[in-house]
N, C-alpha and C. Protein backbone atom coordinates (compact mmCIF):
# COMPACT_ATOMS: atom_id res chain seq x y z
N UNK A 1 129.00 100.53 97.11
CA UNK A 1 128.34 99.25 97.22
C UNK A 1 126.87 99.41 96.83
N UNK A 2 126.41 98.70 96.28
CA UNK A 2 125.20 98.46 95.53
C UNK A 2 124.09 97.81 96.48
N UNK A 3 122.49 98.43 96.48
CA UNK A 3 121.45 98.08 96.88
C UNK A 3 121.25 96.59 96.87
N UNK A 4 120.10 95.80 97.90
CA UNK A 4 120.32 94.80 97.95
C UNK A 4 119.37 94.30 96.37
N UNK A 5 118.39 95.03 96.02
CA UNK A 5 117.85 94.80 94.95
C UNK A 5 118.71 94.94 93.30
N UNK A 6 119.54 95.82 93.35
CA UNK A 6 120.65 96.08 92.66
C UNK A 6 121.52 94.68 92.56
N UNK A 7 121.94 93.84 93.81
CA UNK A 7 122.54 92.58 93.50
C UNK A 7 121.65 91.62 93.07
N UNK A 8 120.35 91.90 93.44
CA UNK A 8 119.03 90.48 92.57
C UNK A 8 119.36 90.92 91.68
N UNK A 9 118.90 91.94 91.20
CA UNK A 9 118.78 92.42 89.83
C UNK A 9 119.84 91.34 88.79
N UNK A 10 121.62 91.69 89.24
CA UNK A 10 122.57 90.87 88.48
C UNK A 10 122.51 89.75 88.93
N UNK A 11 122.41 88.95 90.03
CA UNK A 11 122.32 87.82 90.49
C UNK A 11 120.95 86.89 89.49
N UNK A 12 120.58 87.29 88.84
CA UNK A 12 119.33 86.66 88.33
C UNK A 12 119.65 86.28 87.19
N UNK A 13 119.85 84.71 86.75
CA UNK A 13 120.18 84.13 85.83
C UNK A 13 118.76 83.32 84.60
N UNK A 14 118.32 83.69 83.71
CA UNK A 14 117.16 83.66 82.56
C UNK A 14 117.78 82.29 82.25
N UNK A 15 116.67 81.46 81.76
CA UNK A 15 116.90 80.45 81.08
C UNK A 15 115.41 79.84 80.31
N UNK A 16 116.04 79.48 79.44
CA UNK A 16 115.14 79.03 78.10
C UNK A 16 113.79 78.32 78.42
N UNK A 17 112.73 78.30 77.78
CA UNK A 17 111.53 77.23 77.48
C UNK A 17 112.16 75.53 77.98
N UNK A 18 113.31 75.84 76.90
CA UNK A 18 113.95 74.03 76.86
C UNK A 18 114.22 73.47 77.93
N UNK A 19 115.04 74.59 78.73
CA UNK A 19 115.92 74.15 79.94
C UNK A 19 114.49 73.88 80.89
N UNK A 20 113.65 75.15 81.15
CA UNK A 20 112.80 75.04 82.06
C UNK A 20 112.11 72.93 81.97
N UNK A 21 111.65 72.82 80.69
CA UNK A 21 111.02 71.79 80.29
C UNK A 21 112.12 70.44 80.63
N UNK A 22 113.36 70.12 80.52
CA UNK A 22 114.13 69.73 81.31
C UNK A 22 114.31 69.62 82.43
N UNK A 23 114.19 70.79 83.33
CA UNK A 23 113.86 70.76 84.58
C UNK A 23 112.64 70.29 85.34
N UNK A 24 111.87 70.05 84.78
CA UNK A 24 110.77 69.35 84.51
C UNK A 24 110.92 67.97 83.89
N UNK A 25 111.58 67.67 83.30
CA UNK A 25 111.85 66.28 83.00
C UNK A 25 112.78 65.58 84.37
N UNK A 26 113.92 66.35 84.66
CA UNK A 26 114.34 65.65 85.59
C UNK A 26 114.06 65.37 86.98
N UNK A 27 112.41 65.98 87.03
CA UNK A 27 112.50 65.92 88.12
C UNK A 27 112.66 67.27 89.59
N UNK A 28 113.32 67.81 89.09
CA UNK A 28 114.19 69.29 89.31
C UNK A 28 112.25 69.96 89.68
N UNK A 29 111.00 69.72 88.83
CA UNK A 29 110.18 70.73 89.33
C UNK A 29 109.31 69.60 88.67
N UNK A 30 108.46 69.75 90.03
CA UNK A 30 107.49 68.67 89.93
C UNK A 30 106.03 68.70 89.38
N UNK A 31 105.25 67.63 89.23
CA UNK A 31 104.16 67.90 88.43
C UNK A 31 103.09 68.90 89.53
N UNK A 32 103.35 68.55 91.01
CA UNK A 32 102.72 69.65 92.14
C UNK A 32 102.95 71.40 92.13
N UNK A 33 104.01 71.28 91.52
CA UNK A 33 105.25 72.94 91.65
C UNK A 33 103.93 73.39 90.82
N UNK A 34 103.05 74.85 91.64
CA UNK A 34 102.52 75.83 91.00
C UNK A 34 103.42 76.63 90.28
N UNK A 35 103.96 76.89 88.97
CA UNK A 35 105.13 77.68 88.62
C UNK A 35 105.03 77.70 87.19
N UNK A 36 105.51 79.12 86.52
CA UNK A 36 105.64 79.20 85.45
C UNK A 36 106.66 79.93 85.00
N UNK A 37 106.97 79.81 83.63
CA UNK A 37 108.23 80.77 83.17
C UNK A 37 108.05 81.93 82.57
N UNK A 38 108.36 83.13 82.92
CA UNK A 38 107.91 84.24 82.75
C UNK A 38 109.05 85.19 82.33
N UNK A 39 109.68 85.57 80.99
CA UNK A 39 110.62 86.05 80.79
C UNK A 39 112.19 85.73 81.56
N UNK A 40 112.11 84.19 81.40
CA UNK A 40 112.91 83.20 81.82
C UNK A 40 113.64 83.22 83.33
N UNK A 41 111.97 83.66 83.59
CA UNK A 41 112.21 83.22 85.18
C UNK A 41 111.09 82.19 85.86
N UNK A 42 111.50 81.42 86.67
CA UNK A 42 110.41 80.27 87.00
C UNK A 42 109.73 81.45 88.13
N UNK A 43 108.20 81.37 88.21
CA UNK A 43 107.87 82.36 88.58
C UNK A 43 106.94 81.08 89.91
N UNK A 44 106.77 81.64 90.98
CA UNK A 44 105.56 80.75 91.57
C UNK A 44 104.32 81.50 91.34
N UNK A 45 103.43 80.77 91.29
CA UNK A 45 101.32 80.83 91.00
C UNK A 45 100.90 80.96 92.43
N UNK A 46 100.81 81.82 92.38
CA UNK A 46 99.45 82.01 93.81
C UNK A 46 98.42 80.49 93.73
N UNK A 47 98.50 79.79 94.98
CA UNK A 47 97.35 79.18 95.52
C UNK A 47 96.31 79.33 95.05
N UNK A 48 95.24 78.10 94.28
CA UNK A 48 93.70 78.64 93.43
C UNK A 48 93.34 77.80 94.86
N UNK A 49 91.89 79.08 95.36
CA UNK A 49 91.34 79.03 96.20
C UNK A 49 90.13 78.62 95.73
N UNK A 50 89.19 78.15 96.69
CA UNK A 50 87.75 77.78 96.04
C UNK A 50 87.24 78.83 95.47
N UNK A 51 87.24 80.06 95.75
CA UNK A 51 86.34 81.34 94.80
C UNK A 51 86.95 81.09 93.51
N UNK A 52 88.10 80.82 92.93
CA UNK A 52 89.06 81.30 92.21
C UNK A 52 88.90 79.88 91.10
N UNK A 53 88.82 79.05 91.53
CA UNK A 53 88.44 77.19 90.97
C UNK A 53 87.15 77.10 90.42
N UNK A 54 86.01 77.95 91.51
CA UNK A 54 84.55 77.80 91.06
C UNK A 54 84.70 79.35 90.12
N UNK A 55 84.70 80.46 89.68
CA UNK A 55 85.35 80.96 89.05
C UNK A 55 85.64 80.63 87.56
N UNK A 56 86.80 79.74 87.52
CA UNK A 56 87.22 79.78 86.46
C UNK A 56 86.43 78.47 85.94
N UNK A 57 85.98 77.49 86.70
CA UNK A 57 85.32 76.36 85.75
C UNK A 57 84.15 76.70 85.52
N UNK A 58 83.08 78.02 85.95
CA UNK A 58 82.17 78.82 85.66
C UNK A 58 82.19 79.00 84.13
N UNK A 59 83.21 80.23 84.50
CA UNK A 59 83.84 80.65 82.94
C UNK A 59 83.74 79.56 81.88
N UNK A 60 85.16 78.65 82.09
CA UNK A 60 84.87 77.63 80.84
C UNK A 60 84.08 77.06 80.43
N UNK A 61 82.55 76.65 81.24
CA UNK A 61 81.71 75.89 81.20
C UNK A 61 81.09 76.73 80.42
N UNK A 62 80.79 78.66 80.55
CA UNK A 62 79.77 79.43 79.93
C UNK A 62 80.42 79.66 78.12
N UNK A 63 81.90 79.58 77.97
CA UNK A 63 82.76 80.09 77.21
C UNK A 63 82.38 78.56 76.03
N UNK A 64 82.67 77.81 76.71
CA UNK A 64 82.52 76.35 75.70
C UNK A 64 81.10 76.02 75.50
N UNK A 65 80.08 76.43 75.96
CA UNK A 65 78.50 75.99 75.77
C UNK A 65 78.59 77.74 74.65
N UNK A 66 79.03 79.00 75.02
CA UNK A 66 78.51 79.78 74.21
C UNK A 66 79.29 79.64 72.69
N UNK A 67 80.77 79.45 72.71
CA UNK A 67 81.15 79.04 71.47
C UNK A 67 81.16 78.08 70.96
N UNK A 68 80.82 77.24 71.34
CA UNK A 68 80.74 75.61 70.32
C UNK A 68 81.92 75.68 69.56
N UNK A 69 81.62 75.16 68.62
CA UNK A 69 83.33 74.62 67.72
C UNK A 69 83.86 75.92 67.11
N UNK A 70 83.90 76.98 67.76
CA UNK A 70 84.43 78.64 67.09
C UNK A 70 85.87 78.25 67.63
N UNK A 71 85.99 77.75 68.88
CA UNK A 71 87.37 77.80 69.62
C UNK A 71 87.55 76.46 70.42
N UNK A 72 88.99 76.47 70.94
CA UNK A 72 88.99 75.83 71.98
C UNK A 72 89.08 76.43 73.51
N UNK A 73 88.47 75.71 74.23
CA UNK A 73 89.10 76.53 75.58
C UNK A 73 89.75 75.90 76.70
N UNK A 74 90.59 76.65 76.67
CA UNK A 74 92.44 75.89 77.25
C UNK A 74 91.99 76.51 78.67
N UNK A 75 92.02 75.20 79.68
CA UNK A 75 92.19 75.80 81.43
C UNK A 75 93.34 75.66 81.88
N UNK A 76 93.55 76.40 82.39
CA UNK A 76 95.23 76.49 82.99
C UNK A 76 96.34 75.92 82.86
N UNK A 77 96.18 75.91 80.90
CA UNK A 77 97.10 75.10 80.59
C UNK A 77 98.05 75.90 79.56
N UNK A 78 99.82 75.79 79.83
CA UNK A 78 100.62 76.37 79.30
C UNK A 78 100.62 77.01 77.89
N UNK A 79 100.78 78.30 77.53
CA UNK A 79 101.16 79.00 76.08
C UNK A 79 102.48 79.42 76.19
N UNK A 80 102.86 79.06 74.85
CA UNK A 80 104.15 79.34 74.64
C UNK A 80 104.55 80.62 73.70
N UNK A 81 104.39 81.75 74.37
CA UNK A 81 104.90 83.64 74.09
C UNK A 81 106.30 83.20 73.21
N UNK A 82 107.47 82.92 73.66
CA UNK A 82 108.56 82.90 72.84
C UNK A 82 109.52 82.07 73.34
N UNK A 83 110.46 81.95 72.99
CA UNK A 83 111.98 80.91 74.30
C UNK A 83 111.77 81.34 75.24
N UNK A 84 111.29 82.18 76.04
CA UNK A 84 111.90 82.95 77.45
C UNK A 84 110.57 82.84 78.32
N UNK A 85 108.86 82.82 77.60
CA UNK A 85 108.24 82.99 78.34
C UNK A 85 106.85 81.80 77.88
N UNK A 86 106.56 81.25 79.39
CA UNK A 86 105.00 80.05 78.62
C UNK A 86 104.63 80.21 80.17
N UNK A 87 103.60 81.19 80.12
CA UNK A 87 102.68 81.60 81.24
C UNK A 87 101.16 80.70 80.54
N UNK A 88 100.98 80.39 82.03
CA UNK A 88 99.72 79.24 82.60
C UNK A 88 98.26 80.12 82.87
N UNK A 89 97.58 81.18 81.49
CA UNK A 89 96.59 81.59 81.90
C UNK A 89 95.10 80.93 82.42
N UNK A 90 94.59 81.62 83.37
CA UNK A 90 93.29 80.56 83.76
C UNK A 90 92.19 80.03 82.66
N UNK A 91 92.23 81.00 81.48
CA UNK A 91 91.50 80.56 80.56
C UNK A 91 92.28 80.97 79.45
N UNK A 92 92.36 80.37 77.77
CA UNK A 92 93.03 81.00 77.07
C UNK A 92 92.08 80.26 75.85
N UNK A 93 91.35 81.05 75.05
CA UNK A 93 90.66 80.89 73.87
C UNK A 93 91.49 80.63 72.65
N UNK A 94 91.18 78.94 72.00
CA UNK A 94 92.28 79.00 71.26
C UNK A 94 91.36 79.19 69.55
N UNK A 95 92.02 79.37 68.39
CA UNK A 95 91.86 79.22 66.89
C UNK A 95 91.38 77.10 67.87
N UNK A 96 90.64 76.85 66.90
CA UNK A 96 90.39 75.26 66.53
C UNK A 96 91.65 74.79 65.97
N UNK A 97 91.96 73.53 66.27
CA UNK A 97 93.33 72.82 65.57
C UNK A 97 93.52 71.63 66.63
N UNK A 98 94.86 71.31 66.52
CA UNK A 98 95.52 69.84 67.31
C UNK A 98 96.31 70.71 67.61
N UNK A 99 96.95 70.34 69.10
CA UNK A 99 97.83 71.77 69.72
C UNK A 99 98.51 70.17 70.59
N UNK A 100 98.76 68.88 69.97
CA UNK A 100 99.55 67.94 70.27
C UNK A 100 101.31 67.87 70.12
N UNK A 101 101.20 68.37 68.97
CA UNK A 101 103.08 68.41 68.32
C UNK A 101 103.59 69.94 69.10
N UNK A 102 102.74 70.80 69.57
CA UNK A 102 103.02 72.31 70.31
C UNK A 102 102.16 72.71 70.98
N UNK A 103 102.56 73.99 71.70
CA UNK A 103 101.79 74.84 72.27
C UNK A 103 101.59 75.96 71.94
N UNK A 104 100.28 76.15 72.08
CA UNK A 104 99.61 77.45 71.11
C UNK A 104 100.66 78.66 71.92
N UNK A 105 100.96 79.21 70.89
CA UNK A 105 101.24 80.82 70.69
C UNK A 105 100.62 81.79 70.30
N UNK A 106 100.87 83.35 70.38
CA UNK A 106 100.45 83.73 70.22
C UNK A 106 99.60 83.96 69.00
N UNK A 107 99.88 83.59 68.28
CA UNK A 107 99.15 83.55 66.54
C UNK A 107 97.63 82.64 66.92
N UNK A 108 97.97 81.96 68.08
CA UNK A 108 96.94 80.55 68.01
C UNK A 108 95.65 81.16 68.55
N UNK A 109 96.10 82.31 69.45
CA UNK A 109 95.41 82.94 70.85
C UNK A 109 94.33 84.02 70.30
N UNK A 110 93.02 83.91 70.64
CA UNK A 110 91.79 84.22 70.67
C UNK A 110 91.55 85.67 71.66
N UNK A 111 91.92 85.00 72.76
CA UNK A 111 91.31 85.63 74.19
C UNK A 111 91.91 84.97 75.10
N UNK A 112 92.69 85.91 76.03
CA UNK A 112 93.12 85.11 77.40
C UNK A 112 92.28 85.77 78.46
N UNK A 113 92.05 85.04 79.53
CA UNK A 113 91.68 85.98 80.94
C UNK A 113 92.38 85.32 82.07
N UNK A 114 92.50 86.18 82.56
CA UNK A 114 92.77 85.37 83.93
C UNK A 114 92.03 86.01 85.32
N UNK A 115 92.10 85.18 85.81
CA UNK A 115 91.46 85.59 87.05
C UNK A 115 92.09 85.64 88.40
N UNK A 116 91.81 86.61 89.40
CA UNK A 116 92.68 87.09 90.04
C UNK A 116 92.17 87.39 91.46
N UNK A 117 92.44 87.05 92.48
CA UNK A 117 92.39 87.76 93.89
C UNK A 117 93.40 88.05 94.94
N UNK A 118 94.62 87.35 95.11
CA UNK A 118 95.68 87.85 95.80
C UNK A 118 97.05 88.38 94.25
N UNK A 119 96.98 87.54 93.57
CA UNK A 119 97.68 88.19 92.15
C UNK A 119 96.95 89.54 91.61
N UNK A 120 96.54 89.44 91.91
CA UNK A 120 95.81 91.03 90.74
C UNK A 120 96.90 91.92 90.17
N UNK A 121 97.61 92.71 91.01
CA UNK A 121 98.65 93.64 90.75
C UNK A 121 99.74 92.96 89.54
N UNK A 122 99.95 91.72 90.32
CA UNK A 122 101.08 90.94 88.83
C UNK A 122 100.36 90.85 87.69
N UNK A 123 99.01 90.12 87.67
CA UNK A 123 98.36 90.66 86.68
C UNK A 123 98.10 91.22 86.00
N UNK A 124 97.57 92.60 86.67
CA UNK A 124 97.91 93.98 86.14
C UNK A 124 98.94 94.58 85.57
N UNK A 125 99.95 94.19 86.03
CA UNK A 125 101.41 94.62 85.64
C UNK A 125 102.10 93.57 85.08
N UNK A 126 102.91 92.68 85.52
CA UNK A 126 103.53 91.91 84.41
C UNK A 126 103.46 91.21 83.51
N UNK A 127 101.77 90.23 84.06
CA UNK A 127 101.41 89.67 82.59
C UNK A 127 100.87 90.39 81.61
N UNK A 128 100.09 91.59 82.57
CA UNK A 128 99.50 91.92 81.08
C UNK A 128 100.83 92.72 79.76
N UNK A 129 101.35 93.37 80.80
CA UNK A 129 102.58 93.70 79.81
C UNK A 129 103.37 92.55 78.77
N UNK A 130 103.51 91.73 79.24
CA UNK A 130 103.75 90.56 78.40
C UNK A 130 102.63 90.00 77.89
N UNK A 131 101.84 89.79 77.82
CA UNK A 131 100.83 89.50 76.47
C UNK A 131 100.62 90.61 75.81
N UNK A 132 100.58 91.79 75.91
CA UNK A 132 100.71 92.84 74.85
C UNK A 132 102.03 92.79 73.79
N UNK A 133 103.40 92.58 74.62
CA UNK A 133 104.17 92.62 73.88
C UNK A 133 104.49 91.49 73.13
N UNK A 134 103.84 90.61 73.33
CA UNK A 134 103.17 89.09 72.24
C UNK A 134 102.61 89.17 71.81
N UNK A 135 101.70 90.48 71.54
CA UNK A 135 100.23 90.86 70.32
C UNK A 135 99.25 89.87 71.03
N UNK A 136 98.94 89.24 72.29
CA UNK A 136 97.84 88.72 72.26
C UNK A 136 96.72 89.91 72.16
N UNK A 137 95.43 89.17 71.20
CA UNK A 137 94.24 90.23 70.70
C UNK A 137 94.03 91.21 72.07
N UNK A 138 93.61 89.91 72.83
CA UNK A 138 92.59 90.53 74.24
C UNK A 138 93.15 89.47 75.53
N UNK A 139 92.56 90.53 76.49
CA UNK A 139 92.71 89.68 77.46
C UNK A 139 91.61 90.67 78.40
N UNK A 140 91.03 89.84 79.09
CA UNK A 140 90.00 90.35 80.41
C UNK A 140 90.92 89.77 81.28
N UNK A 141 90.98 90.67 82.69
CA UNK A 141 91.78 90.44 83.84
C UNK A 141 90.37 90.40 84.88
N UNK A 142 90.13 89.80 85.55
CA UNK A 142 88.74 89.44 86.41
C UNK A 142 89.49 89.47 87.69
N UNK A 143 88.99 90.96 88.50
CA UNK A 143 89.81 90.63 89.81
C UNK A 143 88.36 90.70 90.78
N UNK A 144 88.58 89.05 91.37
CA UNK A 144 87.86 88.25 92.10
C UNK A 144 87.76 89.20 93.51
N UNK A 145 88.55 90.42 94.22
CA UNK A 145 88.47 91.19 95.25
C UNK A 145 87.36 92.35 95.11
N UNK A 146 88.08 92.88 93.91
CA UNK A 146 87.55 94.04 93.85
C UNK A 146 86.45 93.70 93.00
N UNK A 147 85.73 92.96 92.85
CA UNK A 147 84.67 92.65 91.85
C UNK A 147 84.54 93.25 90.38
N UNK A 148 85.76 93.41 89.80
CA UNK A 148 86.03 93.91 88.67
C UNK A 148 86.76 93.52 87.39
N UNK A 149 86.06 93.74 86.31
CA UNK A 149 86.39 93.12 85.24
C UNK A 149 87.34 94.32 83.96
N UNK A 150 88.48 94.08 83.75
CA UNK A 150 89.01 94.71 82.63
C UNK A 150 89.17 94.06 81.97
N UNK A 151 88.46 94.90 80.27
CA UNK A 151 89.18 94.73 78.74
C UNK A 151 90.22 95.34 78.45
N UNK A 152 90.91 94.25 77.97
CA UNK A 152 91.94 94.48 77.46
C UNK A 152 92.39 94.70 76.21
N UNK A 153 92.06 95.53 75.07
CA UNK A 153 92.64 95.53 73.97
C UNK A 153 93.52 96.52 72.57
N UNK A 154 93.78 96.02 71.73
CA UNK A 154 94.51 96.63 71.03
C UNK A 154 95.68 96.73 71.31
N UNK A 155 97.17 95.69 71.18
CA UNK A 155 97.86 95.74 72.11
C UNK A 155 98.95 96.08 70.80
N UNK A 156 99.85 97.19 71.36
CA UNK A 156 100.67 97.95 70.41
C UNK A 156 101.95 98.61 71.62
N UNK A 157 103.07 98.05 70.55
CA UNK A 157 104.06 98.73 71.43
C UNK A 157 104.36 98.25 73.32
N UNK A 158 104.01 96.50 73.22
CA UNK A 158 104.05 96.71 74.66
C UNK A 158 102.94 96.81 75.37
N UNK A 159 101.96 97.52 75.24
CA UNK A 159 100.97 97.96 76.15
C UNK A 159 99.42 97.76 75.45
N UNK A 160 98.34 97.55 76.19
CA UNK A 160 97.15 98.11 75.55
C UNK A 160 96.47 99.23 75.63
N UNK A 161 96.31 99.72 74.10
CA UNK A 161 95.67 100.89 73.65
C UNK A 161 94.03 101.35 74.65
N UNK A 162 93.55 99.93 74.74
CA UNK A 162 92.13 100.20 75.12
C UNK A 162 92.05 99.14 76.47
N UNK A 163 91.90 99.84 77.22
CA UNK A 163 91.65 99.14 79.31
C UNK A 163 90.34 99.71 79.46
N UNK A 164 89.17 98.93 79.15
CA UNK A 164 88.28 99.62 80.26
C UNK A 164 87.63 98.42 80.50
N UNK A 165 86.53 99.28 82.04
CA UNK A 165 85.88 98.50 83.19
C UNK A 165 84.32 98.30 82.45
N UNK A 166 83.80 97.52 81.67
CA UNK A 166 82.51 97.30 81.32
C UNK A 166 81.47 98.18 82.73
N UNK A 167 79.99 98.69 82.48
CA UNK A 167 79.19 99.19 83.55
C UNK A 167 78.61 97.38 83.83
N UNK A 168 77.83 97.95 85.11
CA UNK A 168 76.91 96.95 85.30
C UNK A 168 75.51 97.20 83.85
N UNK A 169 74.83 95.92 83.77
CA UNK A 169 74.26 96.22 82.08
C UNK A 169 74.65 96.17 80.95
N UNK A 170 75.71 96.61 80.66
CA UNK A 170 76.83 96.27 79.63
C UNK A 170 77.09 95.00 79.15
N UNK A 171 77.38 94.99 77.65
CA UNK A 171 77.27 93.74 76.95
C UNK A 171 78.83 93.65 76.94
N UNK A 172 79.61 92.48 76.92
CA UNK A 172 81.01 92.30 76.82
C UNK A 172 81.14 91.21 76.11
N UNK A 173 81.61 91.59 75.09
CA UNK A 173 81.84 90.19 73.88
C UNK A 173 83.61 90.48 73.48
N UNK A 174 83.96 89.28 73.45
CA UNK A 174 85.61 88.96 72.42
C UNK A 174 85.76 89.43 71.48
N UNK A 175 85.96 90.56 71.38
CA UNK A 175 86.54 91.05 69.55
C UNK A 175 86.41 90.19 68.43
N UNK A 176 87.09 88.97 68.77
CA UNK A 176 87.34 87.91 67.74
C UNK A 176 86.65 86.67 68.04
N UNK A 177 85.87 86.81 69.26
CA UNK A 177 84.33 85.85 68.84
C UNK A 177 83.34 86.83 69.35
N UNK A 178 82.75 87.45 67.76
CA UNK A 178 81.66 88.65 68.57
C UNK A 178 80.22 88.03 68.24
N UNK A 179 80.09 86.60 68.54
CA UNK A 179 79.26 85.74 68.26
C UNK A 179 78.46 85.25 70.08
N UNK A 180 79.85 85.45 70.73
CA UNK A 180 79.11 85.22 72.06
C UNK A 180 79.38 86.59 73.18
N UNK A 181 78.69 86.67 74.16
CA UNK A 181 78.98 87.98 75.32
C UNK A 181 77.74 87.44 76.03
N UNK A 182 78.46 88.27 77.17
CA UNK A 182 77.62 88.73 78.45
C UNK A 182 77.53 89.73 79.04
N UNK A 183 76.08 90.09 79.70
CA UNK A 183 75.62 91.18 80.39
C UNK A 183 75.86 91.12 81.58
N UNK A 184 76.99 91.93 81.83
CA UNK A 184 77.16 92.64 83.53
C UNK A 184 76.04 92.56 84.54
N UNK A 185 76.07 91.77 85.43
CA UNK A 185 75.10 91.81 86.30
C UNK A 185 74.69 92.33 87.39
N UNK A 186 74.74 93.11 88.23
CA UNK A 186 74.48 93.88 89.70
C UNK A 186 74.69 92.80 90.62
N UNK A 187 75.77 93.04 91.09
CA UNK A 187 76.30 92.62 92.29
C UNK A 187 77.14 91.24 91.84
N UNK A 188 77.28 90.86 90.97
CA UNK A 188 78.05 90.15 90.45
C UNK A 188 79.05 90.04 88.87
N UNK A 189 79.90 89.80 88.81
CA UNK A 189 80.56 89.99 87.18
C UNK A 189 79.57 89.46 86.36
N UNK A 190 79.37 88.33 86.30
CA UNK A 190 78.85 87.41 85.28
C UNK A 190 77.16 87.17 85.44
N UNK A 191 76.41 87.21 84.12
CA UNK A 191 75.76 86.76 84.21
C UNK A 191 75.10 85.85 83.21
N UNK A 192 74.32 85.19 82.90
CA UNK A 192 73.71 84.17 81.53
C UNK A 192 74.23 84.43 80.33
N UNK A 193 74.95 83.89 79.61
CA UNK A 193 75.54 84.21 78.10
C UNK A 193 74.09 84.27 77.41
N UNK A 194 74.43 84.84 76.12
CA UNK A 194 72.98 85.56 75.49
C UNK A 194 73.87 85.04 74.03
């Protein structure tokens, strides 16, 4: 007889972008449901707490005043990886365009980050593994606990080539907008875009 994780394991039935979006049409998952599909599983979203809200509308506010019309910047609003997976990053830097008839994919995708204080570890581990194995460029993971910021890049085979923790002082700019960055601040991640 088989472990009880051994029966999740087969007990776990994947289903499509379409179906999910259906399920969503009927009703079945509501416009309240924190949830996303994550290698065609409806996944639940950790609770955005006030650190985590002031946080990320920080970000977009510094991200959209420092790039002007270089990008768009998408708040916690759905990308579509492939049929199986359209994870809800807190920020996601798009190419400029109309993203009305679809949702940006990975081809569309700039820079994702997300930000993190009771998720971190999933973070760490499953999304970022799945945006690597979608070629997204970059991604910064901002964990709101540990006061720490990872780059994410060069993503090959699944994984990224290059993870590191910027110092305090340190300039941190987007690969693919190396037009804007910020300097690491002492005692805080962020400080004045330059």
């Amino acid at each position: 007889m088989g472990s009880m994780s051994e029966l999740m394991d087969r007990a776990r039935h994947r289903i499509s972008v379409g179906d999910y979006h259906k399920m969503a049409d009927a009703g079945v998952l509501g416009h309240d449901d924190r949830v996303e599909l994550i290698e065609g599983e409806i996944v639940d979203m950790a609770p955005i707490g006030s650190q985590h809200a002031c946080v990320v509308n920080q970000l977009a506010r510094l991200f959209t005043l420092a790039a002007g019309e270089d990008c768009l910047v998408s708040t916690q609003n759905p990308i579509r990886l492939d049929d199986r997976s359209e994870p809800q990053p807190d920020l996601a830097l798009l190419k400029p365009g109309d993203y009305m008839e679809r949702l940006p994919g990975p081809e569309d995708i700039l820079l994702v980050v997300e930000v993190a204080s009771s998720s971190a570890d999933y973070d760490r581990g499953v999304k970022l593994d799945l945006y690597a194995r979608h070629g997204i460029p970059e991604v910064w993971l901002l964990d709101l606990t540990g006061n720490e910021l990872l780059v994410c890049r060069d993503p090959v085979g699944g994984s990224y080539l290059s993870i590191a923790g910027p110092r305090v002082g340190e300039c941190v700019r987007p690969v693919l907008l190396p037009g804007i960055g910020w300097r690491l601040a002492e005692g805080k991640t962020w400080s004045v875009p330059f």
